[in-house]
PDB file of N, CA and C in Angstrom:
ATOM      1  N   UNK A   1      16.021 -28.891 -16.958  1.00  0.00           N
ATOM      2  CA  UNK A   1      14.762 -28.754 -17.657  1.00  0.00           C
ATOM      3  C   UNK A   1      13.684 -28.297 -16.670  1.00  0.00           C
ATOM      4  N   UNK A   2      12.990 -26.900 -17.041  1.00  0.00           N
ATOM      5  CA  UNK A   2      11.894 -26.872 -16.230  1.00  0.00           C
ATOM      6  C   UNK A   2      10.415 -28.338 -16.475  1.00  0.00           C
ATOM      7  N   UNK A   3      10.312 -28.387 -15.397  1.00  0.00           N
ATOM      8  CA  UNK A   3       8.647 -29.114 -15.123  1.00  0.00           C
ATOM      9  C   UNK A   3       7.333 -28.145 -15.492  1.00  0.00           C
ATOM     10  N   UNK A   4       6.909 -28.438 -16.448  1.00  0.00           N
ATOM     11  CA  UNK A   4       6.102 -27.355 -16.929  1.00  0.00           C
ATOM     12  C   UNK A   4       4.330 -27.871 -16.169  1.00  0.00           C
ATOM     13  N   UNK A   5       4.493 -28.626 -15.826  1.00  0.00           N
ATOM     14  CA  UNK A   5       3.210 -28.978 -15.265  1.00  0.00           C
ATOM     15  C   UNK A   5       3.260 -28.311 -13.360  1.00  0.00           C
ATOM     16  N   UNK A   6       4.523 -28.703 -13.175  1.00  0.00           N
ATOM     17  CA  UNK A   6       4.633 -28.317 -11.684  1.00  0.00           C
ATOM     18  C   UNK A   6       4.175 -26.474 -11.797  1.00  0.00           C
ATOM     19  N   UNK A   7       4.725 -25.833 -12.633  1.00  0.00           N
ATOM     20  CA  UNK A   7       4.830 -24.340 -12.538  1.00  0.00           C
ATOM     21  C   UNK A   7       3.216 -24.026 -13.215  1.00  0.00           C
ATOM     22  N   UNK A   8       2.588 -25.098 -13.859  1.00  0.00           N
ATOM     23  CA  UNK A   8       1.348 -24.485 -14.284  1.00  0.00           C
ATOM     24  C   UNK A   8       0.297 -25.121 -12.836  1.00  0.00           C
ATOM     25  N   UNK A   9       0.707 -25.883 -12.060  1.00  0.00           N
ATOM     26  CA  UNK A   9       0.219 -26.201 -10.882  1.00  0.00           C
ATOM     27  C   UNK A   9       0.091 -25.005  -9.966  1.00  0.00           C
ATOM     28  N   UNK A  10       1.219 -24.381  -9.701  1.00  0.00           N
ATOM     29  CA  UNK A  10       1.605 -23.326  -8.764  1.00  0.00           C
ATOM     30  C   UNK A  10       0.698 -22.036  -9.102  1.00  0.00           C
ATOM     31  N   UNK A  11       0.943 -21.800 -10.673  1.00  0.00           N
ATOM     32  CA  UNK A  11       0.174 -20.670 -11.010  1.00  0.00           C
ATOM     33  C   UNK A  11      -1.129 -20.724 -10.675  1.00  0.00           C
ATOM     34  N   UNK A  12      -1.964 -21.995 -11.104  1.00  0.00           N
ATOM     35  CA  UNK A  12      -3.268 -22.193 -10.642  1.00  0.00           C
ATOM     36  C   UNK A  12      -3.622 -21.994  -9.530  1.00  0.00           C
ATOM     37  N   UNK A  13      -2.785 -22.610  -8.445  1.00  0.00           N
ATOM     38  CA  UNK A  13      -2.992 -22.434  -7.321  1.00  0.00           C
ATOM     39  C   UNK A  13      -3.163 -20.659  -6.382  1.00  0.00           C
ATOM     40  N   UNK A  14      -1.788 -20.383  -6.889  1.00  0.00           N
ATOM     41  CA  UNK A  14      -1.889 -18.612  -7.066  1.00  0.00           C
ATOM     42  C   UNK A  14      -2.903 -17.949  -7.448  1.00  0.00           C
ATOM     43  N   UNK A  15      -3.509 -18.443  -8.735  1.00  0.00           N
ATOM     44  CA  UNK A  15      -4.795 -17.663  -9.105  1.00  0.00           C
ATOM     45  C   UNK A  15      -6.209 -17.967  -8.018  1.00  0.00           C
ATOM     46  N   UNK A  16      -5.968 -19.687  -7.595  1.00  0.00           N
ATOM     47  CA  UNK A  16      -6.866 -19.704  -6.769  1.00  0.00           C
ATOM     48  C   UNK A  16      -6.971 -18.349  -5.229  1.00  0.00           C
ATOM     49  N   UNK A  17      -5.942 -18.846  -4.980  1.00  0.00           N
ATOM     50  CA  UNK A  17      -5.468 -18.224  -3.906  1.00  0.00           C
ATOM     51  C   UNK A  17      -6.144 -16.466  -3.995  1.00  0.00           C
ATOM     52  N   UNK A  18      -5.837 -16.369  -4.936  1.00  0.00           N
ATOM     53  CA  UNK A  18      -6.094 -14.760  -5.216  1.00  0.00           C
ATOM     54  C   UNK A  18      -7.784 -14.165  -5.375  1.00  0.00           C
ATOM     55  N   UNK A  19      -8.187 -15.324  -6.090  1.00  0.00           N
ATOM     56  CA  UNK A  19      -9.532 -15.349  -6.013  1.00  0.00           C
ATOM     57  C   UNK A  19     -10.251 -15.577  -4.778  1.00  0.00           C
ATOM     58  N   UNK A  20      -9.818 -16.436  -3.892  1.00  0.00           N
ATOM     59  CA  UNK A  20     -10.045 -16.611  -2.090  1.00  0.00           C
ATOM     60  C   UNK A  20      -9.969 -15.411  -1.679  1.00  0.00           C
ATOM     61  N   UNK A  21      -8.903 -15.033  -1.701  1.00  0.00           N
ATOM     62  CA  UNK A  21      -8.690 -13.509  -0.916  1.00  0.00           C
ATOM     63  C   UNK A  21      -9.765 -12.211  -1.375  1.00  0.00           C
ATOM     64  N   UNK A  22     -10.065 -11.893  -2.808  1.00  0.00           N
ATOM     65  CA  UNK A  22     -10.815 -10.922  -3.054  1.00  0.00           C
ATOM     66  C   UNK A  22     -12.337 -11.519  -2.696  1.00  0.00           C
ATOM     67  N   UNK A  23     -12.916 -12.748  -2.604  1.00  0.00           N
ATOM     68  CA  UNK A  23     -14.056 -13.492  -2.070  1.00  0.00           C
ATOM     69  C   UNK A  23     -14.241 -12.797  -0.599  1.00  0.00           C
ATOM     70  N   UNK A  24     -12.853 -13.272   0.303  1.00  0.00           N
ATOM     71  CA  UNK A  24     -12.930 -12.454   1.712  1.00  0.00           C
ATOM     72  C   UNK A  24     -13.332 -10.829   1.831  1.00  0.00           C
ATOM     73  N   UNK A  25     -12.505 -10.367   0.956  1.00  0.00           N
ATOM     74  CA  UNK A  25     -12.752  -9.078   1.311  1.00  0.00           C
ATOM     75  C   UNK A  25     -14.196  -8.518   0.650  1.00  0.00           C
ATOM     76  N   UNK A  26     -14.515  -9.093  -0.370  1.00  0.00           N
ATOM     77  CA  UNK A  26     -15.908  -8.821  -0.515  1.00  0.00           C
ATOM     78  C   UNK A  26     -16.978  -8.861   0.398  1.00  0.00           C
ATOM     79  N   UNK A  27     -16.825 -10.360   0.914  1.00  0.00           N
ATOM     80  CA  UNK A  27     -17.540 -10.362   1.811  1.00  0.00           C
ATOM     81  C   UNK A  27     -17.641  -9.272   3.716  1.00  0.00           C
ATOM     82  N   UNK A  28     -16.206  -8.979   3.562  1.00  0.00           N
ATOM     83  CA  UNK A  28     -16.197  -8.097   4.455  1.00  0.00           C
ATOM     84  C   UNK A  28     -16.548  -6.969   4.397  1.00  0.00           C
ATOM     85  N   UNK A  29     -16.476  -6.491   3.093  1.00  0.00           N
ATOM     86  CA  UNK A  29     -16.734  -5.032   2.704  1.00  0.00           C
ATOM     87  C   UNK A  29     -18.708  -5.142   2.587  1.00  0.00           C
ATOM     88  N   UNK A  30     -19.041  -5.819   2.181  1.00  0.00           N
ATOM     89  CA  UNK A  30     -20.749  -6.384   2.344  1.00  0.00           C
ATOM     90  C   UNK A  30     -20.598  -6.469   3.656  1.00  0.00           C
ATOM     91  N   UNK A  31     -20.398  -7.172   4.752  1.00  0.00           N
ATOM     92  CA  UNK A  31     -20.803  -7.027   5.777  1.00  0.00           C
ATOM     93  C   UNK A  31     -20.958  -5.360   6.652  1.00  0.00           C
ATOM     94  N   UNK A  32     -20.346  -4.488   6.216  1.00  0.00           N
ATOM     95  CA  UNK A  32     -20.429  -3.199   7.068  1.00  0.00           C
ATOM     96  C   UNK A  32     -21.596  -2.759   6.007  1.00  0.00           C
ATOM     97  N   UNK A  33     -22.181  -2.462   4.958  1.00  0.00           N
ATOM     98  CA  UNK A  33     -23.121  -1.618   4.112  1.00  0.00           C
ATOM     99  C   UNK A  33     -24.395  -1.675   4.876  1.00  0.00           C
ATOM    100  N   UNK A  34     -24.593  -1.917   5.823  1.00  0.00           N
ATOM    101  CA  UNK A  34     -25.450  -1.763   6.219  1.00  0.00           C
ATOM    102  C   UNK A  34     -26.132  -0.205   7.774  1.00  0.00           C
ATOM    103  N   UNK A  35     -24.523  -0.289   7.842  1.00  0.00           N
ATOM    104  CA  UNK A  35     -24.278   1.271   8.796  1.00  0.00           C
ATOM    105  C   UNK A  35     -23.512   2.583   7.981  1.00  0.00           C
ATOM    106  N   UNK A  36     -24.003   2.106   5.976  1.00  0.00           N
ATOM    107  CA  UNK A  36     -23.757   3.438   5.303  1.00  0.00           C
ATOM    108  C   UNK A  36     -24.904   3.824   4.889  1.00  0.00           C
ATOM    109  N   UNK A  37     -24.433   5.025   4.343  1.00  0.00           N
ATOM    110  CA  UNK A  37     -25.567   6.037   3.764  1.00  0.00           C
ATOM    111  C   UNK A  37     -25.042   6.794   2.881  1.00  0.00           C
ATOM    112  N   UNK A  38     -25.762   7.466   1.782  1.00  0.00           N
ATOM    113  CA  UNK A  38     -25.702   8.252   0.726  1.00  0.00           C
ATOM    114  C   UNK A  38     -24.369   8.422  -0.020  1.00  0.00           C
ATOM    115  N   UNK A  39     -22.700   8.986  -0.290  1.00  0.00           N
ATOM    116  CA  UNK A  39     -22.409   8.800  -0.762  1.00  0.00           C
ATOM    117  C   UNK A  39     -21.140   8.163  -0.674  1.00  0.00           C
ATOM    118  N   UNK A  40     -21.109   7.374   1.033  1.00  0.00           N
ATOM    119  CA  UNK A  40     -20.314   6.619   0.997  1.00  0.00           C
ATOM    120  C   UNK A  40     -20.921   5.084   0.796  1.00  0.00           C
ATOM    121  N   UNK A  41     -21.997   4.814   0.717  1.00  0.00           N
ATOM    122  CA  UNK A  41     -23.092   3.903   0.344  1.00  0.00           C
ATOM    123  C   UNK A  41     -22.692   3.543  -1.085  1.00  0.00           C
ATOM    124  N   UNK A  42     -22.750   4.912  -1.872  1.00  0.00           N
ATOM    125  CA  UNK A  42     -22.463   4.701  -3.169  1.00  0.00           C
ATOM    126  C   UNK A  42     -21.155   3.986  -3.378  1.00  0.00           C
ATOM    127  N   UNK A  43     -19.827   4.758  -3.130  1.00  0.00           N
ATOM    128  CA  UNK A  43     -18.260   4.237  -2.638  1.00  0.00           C
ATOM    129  C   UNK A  43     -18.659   3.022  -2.804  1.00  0.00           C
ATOM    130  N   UNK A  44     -18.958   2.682  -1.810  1.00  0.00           N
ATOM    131  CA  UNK A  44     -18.551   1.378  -1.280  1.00  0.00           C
ATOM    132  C   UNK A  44     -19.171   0.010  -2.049  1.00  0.00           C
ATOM    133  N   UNK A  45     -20.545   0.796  -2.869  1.00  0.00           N
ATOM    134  CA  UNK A  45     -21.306  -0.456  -3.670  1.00  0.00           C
ATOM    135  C   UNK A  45     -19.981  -0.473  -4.759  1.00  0.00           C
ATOM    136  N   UNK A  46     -20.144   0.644  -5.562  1.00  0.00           N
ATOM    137  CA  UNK A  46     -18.642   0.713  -6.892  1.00  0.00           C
ATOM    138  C   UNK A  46     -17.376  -0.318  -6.718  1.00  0.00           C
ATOM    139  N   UNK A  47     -17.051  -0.208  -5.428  1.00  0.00           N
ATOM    140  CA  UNK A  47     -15.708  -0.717  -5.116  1.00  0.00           C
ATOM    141  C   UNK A  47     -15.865  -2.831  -5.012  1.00  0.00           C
ATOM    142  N   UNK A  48     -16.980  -2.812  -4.740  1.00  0.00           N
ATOM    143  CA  UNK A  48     -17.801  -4.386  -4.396  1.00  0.00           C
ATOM    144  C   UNK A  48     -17.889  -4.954  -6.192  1.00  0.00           C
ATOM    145  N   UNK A  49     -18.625  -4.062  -7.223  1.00  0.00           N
ATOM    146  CA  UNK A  49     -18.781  -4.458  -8.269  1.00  0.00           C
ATOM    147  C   UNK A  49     -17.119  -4.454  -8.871  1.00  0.00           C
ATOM    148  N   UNK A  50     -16.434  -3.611  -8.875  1.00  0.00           N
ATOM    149  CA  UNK A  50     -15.614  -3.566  -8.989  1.00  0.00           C
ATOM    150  C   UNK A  50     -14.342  -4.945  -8.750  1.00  0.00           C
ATOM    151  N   UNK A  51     -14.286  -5.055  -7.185  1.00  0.00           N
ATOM    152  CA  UNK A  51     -14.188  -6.769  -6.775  1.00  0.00           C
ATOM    153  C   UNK A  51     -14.211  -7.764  -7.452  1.00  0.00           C
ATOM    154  N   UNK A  52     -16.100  -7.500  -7.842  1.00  0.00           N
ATOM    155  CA  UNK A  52     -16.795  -8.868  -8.427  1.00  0.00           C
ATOM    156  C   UNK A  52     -16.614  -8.967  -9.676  1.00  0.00           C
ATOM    157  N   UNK A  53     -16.630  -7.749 -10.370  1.00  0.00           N
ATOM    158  CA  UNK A  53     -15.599  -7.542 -11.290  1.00  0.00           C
ATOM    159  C   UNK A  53     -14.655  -8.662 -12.108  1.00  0.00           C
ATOM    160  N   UNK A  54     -13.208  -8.034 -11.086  1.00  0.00           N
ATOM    161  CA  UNK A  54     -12.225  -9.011 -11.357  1.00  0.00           C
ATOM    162  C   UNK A  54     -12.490 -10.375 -10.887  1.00  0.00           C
ATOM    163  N   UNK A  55     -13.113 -10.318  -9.877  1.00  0.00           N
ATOM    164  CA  UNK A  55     -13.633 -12.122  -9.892  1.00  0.00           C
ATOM    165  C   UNK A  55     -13.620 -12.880 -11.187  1.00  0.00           C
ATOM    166  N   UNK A  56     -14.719 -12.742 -11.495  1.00  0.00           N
ATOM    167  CA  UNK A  56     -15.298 -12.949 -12.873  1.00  0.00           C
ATOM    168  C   UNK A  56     -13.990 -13.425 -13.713  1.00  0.00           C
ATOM    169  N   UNK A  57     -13.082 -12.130 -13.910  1.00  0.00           N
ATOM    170  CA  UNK A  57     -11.830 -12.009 -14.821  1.00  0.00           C
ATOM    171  C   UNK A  57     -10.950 -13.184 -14.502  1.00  0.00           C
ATOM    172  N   UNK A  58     -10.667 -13.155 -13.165  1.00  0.00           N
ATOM    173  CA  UNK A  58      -9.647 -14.320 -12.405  1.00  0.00           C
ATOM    174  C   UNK A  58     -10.618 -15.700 -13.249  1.00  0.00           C
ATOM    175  N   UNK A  59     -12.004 -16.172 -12.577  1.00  0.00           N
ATOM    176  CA  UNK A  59     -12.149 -17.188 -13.086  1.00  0.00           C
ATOM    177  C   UNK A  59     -12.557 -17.269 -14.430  1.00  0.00           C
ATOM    178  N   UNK A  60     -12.647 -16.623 -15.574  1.00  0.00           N
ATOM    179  CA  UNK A  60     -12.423 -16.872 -16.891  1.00  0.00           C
ATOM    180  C   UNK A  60     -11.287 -17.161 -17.466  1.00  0.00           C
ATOM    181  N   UNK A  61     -10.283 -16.111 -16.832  1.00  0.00           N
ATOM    182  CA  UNK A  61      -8.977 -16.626 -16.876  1.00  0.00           C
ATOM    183  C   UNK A  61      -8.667 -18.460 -16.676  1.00  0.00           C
ATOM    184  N   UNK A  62      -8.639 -18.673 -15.236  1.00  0.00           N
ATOM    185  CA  UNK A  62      -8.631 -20.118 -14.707  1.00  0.00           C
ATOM    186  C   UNK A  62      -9.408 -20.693 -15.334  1.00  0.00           C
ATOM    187  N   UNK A  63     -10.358 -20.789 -16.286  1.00  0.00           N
ATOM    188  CA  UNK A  63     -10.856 -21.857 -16.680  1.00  0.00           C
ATOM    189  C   UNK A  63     -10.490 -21.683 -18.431  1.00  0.00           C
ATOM    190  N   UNK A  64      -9.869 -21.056 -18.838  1.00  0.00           N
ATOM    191  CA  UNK A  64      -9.169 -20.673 -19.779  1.00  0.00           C
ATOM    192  C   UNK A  64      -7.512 -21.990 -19.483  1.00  0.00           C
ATOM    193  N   UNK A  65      -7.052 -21.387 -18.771  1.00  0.00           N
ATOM    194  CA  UNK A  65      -5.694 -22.008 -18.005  1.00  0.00           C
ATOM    195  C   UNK A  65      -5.881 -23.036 -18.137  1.00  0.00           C
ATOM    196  N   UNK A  66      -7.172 -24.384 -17.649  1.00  0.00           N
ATOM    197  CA  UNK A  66      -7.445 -25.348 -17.214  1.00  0.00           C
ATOM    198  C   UNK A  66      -8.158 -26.380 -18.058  1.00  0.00           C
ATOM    199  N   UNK A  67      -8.591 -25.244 -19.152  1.00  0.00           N
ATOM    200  CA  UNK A  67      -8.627 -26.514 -20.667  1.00  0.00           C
ATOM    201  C   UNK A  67      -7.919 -27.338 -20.802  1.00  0.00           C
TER     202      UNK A  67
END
């Protein structure tokens, strides 16, 4: 018999996990915007909303999951 609580543990955790990681790279990708300009300035804002984006998605999801 699967443990259905253990595997909805893991997943959560995974989603956390995943949400950590795109947090990092956001923040890394914000840390250089400040030595761009014009239309890699642009790039690089798109790709951040984009990020924050799926953020958003991940934790609606997870708190969906966690009802």
């Amino acid at each position: 018999m699967i443990n259905l609580k253990t595997r909805k543990t893991k997943h959560v955790n995974f989603v956390l996990d995943h949400i950590h990681h795109m947090h990092r790279s956001l923040t890394e990708k914000a840390k250089s915007l400040d030595e761009l300009k014009g239309k890699e300035l642009n790039s690089k804002v798109k790709e951040i909303q984009s990020i924050s984006k799926r953020m958003k998605q991940c934790r609606k999801y997870l708190n969906l999951i966690l009802l």
